[in-house]
PDB file of N, CA and C in Angstrom:
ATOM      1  N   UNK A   1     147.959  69.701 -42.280  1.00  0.00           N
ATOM      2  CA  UNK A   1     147.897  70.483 -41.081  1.00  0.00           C
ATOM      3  C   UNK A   1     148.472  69.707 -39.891  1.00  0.00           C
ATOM      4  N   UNK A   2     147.975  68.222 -39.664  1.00  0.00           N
ATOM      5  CA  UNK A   2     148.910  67.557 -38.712  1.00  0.00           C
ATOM      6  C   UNK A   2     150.188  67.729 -38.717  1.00  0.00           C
ATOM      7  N   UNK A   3     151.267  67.324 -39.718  1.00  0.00           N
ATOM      8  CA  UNK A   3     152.206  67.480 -39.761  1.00  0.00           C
ATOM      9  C   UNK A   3     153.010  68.994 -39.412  1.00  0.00           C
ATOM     10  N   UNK A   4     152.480  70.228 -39.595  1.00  0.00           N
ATOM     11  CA  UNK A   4     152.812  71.097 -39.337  1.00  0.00           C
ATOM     12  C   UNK A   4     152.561  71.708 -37.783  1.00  0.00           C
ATOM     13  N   UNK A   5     151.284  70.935 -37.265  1.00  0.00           N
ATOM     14  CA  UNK A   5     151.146  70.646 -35.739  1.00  0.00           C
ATOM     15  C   UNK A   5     152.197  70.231 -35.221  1.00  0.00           C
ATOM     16  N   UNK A   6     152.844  68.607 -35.654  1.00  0.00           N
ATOM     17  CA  UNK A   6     153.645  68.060 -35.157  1.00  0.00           C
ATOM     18  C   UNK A   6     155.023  69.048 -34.792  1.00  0.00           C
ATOM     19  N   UNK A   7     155.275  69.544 -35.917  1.00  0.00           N
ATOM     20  CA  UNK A   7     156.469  70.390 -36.274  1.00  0.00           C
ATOM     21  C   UNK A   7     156.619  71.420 -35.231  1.00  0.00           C
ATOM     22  N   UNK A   8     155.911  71.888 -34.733  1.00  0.00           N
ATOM     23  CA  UNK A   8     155.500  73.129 -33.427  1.00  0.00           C
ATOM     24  C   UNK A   8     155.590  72.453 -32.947  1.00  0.00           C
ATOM     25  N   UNK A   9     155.121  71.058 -32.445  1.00  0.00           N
ATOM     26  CA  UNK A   9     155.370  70.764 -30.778  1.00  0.00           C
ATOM     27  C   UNK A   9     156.226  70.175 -30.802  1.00  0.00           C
ATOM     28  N   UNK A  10     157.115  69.291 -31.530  1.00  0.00           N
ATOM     29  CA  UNK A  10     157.859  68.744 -31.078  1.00  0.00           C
ATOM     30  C   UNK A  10     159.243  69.378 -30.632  1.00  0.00           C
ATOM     31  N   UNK A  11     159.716  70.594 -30.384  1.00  0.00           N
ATOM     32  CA  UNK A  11     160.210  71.215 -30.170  1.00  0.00           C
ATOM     33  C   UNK A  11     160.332  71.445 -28.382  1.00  0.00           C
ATOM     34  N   UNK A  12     158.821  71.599 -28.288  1.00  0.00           N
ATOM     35  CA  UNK A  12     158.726  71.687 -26.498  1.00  0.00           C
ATOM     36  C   UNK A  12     157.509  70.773 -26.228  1.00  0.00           C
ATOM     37  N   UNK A  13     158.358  69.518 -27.003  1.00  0.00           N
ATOM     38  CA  UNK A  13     157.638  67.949 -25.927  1.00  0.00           C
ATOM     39  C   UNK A  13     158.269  67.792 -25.088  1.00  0.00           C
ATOM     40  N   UNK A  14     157.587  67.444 -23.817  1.00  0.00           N
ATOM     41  CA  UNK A  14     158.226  66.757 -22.777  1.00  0.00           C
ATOM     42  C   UNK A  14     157.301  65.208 -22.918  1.00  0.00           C
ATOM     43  N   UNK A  15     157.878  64.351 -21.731  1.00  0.00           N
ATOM     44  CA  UNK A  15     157.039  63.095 -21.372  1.00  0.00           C
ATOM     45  C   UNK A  15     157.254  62.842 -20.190  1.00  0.00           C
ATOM     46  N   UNK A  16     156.949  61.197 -20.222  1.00  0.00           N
ATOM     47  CA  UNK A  16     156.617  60.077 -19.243  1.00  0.00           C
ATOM     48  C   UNK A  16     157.590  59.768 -18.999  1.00  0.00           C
ATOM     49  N   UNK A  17     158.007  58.493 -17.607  1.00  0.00           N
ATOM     50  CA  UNK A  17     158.709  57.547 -17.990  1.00  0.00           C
ATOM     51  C   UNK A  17     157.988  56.500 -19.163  1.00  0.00           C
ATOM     52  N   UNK A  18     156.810  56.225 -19.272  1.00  0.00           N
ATOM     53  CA  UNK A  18     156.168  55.340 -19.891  1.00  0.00           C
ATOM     54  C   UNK A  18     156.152  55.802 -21.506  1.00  0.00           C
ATOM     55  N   UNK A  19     155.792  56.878 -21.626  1.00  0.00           N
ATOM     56  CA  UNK A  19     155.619  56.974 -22.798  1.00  0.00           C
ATOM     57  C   UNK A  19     156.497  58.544 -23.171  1.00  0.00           C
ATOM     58  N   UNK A  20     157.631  58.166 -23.457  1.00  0.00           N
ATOM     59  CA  UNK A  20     159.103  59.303 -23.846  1.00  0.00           C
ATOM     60  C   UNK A  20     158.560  60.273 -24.854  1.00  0.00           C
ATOM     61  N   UNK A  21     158.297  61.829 -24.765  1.00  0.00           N
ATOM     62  CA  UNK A  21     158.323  62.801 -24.893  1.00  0.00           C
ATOM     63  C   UNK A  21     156.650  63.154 -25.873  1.00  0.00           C
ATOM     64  N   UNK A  22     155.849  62.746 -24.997  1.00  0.00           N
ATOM     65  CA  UNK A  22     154.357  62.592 -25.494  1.00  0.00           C
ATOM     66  C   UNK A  22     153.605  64.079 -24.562  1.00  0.00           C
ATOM     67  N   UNK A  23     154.536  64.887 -24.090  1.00  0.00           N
ATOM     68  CA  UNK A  23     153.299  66.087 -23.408  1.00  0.00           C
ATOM     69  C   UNK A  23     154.019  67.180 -24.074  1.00  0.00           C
ATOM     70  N   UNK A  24     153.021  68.003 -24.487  1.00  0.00           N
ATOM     71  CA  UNK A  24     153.019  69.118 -24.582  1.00  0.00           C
ATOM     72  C   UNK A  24     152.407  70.600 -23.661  1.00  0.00           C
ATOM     73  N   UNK A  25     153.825  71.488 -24.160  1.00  0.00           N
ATOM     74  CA  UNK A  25     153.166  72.326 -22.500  1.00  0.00           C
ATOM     75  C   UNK A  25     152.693  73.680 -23.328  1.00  0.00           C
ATOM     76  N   UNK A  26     152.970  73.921 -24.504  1.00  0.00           N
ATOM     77  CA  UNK A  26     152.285  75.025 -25.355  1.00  0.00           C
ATOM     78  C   UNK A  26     150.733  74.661 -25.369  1.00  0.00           C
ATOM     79  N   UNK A  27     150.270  76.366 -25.185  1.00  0.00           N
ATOM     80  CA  UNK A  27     148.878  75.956 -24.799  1.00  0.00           C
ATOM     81  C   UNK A  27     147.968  76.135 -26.043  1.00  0.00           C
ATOM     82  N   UNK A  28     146.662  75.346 -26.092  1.00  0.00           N
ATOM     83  CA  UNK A  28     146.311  75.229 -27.357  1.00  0.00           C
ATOM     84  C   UNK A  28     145.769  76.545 -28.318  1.00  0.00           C
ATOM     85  N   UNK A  29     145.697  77.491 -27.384  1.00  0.00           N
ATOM     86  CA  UNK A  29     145.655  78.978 -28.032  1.00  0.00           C
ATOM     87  C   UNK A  29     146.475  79.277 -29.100  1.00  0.00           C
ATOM     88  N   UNK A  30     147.711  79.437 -28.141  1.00  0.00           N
ATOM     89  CA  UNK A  30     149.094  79.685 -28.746  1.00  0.00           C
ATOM     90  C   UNK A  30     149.384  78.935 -30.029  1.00  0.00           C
ATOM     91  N   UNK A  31     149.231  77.583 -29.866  1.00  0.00           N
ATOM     92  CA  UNK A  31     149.375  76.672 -31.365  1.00  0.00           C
ATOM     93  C   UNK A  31     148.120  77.010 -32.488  1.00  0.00           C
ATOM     94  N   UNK A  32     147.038  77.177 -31.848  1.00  0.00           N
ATOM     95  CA  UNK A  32     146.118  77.470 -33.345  1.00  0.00           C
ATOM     96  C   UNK A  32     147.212  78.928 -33.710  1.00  0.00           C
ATOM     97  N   UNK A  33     147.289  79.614 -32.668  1.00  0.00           N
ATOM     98  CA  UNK A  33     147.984  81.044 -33.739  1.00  0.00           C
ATOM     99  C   UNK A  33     148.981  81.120 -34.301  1.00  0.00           C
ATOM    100  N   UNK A  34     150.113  79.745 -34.025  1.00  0.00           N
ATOM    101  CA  UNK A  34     150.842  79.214 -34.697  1.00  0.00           C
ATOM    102  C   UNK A  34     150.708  78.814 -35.796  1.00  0.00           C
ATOM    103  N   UNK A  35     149.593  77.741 -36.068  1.00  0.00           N
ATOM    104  CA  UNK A  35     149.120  77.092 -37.027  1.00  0.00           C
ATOM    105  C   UNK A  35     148.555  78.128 -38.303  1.00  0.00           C
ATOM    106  N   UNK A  36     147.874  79.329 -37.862  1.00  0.00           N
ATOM    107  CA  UNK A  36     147.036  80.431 -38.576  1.00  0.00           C
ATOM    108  C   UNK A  36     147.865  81.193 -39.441  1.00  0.00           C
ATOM    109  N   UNK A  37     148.991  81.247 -38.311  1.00  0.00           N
ATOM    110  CA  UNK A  37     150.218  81.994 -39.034  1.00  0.00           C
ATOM    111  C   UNK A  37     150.530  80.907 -40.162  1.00  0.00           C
ATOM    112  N   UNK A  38     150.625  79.859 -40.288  1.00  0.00           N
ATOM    113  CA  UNK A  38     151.004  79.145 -41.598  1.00  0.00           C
ATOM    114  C   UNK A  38     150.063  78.479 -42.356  1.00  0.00           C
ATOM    115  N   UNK A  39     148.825  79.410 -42.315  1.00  0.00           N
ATOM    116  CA  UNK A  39     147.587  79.558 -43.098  1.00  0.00           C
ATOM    117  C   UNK A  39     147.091  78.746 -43.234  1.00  0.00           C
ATOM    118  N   UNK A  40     146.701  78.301 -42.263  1.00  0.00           N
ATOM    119  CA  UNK A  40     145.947  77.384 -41.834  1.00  0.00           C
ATOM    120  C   UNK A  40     144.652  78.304 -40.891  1.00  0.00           C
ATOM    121  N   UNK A  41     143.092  77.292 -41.481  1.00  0.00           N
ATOM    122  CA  UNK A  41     142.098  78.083 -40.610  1.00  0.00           C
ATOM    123  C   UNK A  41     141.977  77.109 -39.370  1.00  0.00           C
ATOM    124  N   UNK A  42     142.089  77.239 -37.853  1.00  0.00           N
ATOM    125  CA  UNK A  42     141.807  76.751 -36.860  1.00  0.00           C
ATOM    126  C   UNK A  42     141.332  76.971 -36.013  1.00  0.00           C
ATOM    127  N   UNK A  43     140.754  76.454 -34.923  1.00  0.00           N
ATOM    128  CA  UNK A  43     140.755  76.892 -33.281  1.00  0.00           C
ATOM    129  C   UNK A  43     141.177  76.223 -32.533  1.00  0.00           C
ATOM    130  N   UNK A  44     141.455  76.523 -31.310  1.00  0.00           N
ATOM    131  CA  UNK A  44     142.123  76.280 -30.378  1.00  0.00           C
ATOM    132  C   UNK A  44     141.397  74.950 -29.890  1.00  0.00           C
ATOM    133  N   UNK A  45     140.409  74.783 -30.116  1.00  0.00           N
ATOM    134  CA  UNK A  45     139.523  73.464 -29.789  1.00  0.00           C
ATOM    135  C   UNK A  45     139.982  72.219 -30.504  1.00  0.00           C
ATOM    136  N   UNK A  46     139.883  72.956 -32.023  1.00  0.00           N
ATOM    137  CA  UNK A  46     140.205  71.637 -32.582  1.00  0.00           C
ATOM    138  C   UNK A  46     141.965  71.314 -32.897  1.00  0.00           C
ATOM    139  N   UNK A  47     142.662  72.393 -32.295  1.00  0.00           N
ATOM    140  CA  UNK A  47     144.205  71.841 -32.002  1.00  0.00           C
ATOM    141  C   UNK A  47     143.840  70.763 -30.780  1.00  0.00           C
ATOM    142  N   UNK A  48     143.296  70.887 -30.083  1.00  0.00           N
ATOM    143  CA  UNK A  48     143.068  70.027 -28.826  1.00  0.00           C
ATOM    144  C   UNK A  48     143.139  68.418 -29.311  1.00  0.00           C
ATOM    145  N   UNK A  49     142.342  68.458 -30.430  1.00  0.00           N
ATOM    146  CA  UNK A  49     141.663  67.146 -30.897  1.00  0.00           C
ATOM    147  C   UNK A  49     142.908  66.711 -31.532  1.00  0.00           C
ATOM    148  N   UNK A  50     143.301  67.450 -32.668  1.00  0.00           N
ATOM    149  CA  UNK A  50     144.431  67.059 -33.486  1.00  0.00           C
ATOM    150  C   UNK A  50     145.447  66.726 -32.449  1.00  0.00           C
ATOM    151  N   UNK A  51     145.748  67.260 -30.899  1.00  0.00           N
ATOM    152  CA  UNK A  51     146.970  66.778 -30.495  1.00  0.00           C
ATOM    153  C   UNK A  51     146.459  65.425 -30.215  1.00  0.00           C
ATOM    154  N   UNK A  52     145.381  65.135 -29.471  1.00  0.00           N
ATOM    155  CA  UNK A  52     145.137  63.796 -28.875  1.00  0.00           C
ATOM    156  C   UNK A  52     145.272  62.640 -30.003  1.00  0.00           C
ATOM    157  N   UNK A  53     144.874  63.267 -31.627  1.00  0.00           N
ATOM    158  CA  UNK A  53     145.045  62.472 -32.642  1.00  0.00           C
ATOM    159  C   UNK A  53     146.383  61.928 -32.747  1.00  0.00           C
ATOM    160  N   UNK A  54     147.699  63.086 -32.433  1.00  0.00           N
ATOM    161  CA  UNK A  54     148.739  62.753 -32.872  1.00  0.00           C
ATOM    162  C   UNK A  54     149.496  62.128 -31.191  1.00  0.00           C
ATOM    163  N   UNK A  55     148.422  61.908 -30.380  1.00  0.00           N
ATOM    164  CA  UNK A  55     149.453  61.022 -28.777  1.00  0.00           C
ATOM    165  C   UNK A  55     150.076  61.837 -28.231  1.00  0.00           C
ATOM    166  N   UNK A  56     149.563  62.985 -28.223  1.00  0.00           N
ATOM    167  CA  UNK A  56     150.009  64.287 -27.126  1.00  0.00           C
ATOM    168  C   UNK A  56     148.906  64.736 -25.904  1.00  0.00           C
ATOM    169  N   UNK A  57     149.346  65.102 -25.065  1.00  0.00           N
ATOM    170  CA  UNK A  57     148.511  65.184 -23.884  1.00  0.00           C
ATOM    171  C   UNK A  57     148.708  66.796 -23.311  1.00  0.00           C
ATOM    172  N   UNK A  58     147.841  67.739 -23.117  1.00  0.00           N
ATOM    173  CA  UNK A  58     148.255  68.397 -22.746  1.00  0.00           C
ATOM    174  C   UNK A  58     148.389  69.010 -21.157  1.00  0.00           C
ATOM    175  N   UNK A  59     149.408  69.360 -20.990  1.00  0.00           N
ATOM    176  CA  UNK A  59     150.212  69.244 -19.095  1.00  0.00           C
ATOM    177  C   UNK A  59     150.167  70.670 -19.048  1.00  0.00           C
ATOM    178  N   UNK A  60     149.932  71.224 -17.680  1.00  0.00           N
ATOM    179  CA  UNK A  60     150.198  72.578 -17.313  1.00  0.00           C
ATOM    180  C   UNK A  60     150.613  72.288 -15.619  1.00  0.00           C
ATOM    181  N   UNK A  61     151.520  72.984 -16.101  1.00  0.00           N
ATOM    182  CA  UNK A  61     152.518  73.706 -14.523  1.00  0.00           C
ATOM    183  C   UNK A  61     152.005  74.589 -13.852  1.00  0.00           C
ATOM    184  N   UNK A  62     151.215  74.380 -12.468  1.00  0.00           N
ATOM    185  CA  UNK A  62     150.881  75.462 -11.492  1.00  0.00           C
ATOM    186  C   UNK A  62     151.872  75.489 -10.972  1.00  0.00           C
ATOM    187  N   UNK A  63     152.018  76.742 -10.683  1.00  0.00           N
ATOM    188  CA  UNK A  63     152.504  77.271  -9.596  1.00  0.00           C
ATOM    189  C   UNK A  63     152.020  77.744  -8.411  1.00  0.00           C
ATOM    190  N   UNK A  64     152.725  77.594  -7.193  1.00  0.00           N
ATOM    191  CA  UNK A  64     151.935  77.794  -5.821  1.00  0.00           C
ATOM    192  C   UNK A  64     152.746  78.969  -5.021  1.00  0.00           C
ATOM    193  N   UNK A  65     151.957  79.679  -4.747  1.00  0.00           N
ATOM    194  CA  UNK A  65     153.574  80.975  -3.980  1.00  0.00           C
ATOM    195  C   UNK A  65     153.774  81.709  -4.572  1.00  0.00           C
ATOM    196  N   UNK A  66     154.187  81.950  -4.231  1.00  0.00           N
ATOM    197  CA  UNK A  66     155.240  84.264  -4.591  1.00  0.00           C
ATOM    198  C   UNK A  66     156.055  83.141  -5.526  1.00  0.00           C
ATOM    199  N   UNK A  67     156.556  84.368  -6.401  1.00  0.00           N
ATOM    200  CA  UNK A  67     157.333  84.340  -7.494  1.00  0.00           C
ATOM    201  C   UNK A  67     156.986  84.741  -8.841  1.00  0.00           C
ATOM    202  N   UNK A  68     157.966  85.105 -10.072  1.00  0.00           N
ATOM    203  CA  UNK A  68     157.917  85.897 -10.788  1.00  0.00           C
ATOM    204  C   UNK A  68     158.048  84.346 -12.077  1.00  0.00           C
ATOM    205  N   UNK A  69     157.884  84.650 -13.620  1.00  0.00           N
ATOM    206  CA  UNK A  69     158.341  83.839 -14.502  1.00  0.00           C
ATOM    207  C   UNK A  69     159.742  84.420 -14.595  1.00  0.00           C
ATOM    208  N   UNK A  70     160.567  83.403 -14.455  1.00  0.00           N
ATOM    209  CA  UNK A  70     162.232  83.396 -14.984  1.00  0.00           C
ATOM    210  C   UNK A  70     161.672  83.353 -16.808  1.00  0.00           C
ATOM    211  N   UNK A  71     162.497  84.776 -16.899  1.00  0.00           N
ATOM    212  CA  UNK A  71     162.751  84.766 -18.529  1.00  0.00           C
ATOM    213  C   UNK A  71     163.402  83.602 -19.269  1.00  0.00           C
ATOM    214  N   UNK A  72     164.396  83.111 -18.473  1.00  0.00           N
ATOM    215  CA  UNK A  72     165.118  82.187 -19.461  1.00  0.00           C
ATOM    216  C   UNK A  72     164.459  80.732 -19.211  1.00  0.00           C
ATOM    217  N   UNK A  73     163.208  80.669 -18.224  1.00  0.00           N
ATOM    218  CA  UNK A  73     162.263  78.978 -18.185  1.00  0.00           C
ATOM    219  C   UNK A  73     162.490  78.684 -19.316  1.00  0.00           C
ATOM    220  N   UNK A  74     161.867  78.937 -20.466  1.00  0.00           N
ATOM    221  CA  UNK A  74     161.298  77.947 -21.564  1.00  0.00           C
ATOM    222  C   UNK A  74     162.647  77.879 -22.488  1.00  0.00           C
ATOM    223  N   UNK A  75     163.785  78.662 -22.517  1.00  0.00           N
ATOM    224  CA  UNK A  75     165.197  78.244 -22.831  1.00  0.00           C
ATOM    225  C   UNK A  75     165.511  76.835 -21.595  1.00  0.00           C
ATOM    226  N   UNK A  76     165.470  77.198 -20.897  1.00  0.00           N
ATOM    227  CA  UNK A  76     165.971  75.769 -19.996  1.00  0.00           C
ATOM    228  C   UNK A  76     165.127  74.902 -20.478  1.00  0.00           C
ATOM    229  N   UNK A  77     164.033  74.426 -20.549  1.00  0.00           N
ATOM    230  CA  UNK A  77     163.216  73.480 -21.365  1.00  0.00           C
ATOM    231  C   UNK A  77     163.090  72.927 -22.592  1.00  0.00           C
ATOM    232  N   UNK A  78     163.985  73.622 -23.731  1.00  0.00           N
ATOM    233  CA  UNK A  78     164.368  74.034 -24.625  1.00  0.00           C
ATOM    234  C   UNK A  78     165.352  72.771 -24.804  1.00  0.00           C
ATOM    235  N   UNK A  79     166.674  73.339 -23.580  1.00  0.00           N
ATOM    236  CA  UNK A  79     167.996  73.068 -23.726  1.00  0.00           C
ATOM    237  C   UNK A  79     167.578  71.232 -23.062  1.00  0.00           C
ATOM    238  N   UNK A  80     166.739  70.988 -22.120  1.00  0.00           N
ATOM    239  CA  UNK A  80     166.774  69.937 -21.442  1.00  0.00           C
ATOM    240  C   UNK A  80     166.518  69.060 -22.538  1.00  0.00           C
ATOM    241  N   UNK A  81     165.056  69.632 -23.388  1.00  0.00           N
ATOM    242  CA  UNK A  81     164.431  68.761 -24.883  1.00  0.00           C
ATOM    243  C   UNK A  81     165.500  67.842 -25.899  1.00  0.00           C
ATOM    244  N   UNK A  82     166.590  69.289 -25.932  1.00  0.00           N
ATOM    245  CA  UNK A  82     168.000  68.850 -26.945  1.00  0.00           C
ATOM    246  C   UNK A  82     168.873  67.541 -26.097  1.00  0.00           C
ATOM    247  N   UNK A  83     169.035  67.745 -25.391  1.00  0.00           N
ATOM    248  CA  UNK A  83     169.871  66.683 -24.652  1.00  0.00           C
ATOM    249  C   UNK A  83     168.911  65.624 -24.488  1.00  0.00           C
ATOM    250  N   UNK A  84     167.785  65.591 -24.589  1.00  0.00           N
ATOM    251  CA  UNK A  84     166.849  64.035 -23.975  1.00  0.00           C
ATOM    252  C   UNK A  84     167.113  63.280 -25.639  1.00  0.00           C
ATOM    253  N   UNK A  85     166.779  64.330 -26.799  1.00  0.00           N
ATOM    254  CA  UNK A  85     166.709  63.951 -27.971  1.00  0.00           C
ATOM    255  C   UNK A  85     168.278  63.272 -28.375  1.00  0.00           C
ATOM    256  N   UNK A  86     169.570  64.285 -27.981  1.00  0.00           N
ATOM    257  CA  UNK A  86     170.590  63.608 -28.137  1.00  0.00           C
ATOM    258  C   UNK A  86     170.703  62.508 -27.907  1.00  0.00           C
ATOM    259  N   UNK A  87     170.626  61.961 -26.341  1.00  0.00           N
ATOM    260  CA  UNK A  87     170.925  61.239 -25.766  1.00  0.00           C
ATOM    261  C   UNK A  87     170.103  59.733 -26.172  1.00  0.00           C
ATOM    262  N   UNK A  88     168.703  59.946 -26.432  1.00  0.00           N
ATOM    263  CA  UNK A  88     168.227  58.952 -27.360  1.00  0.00           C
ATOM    264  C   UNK A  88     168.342  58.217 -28.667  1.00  0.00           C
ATOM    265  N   UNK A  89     168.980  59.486 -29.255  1.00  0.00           N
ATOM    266  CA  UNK A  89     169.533  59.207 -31.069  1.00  0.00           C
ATOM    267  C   UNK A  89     170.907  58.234 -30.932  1.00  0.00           C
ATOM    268  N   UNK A  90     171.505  58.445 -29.324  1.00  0.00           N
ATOM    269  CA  UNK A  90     172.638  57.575 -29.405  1.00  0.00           C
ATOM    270  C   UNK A  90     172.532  56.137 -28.474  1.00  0.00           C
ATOM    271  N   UNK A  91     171.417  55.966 -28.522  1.00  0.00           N
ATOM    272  CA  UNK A  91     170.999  54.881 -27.754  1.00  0.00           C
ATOM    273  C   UNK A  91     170.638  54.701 -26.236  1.00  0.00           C
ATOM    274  N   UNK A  92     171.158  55.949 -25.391  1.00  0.00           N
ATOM    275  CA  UNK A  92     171.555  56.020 -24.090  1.00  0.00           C
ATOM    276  C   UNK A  92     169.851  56.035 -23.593  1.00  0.00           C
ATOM    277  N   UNK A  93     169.858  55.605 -22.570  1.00  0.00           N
ATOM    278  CA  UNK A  93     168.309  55.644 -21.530  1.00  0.00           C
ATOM    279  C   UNK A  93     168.517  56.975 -21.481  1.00  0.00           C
ATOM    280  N   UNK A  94     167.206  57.762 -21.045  1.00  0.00           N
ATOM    281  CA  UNK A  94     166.812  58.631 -20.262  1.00  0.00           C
ATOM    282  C   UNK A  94     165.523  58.458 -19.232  1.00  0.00           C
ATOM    283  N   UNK A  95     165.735  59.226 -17.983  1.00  0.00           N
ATOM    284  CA  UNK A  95     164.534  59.184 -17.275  1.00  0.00           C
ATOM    285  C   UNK A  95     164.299  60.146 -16.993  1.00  0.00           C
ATOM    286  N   UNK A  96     162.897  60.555 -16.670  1.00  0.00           N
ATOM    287  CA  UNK A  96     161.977  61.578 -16.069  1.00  0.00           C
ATOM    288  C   UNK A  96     162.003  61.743 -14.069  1.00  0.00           C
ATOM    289  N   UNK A  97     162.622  62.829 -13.910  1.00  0.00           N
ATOM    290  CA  UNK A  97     162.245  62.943 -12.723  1.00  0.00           C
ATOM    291  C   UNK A  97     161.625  63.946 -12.114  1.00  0.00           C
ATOM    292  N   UNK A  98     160.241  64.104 -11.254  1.00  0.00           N
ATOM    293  CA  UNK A  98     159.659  65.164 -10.945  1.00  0.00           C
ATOM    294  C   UNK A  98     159.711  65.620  -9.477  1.00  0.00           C
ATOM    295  N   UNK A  99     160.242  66.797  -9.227  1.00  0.00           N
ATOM    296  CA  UNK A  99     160.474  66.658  -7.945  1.00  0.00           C
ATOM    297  C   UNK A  99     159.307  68.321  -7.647  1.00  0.00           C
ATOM    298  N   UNK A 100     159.416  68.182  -6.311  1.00  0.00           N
ATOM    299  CA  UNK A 100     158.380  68.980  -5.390  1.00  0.00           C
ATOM    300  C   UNK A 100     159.279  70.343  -4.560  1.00  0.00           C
TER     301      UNK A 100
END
């Protein structure tokens, strides 16, 4: 079951500067019904546990203000994931920057 945890998030890990692509922003609902779907019995509680087992943390994005969800967010997050992963497989640094 870990391993098939892993397999779901690592897709939409983000990270640290300290520790490179250790957060996850799927919420732990969503992954037990992930997990259920590949018959597996879970809850959302104990995905919690299993992430902290496997060095995942879980991060959520407030938002403050008017505004709508952009359909294509979690494609841009997606696309940023692929390029951090590229760019690591070929040795190159990457950094994290969070802006306001």
């Amino acid at each position: 079951m870990l391993q098939d945890l892993r397999r779901l998030v690592e897709p939409a890990t983000l990270g640290d500067p300290m520790q490179p692509l250790l957060w996850v922003l799927n919420s732990r609902k969503k992954l037990a019904a992930a997990l259920r779907g590949l018959h597996h019995a879970i809850s959302a509680n104990t995905v919690g546990g299993m992430l902290t087992t496997l060095g995942y943390s879980r991060q959520a994005n407030r938002k403050t203000g008017k505004g709508t969800h952009h359909p294509d967010r979690d494609g841009q997050f997606q696309h940023l994931n692929r390029q951090v992963l590229h760019l690591q497989a070929a040795g190159l640094p990457v950094i994290s920057v969070d802006t306001k």
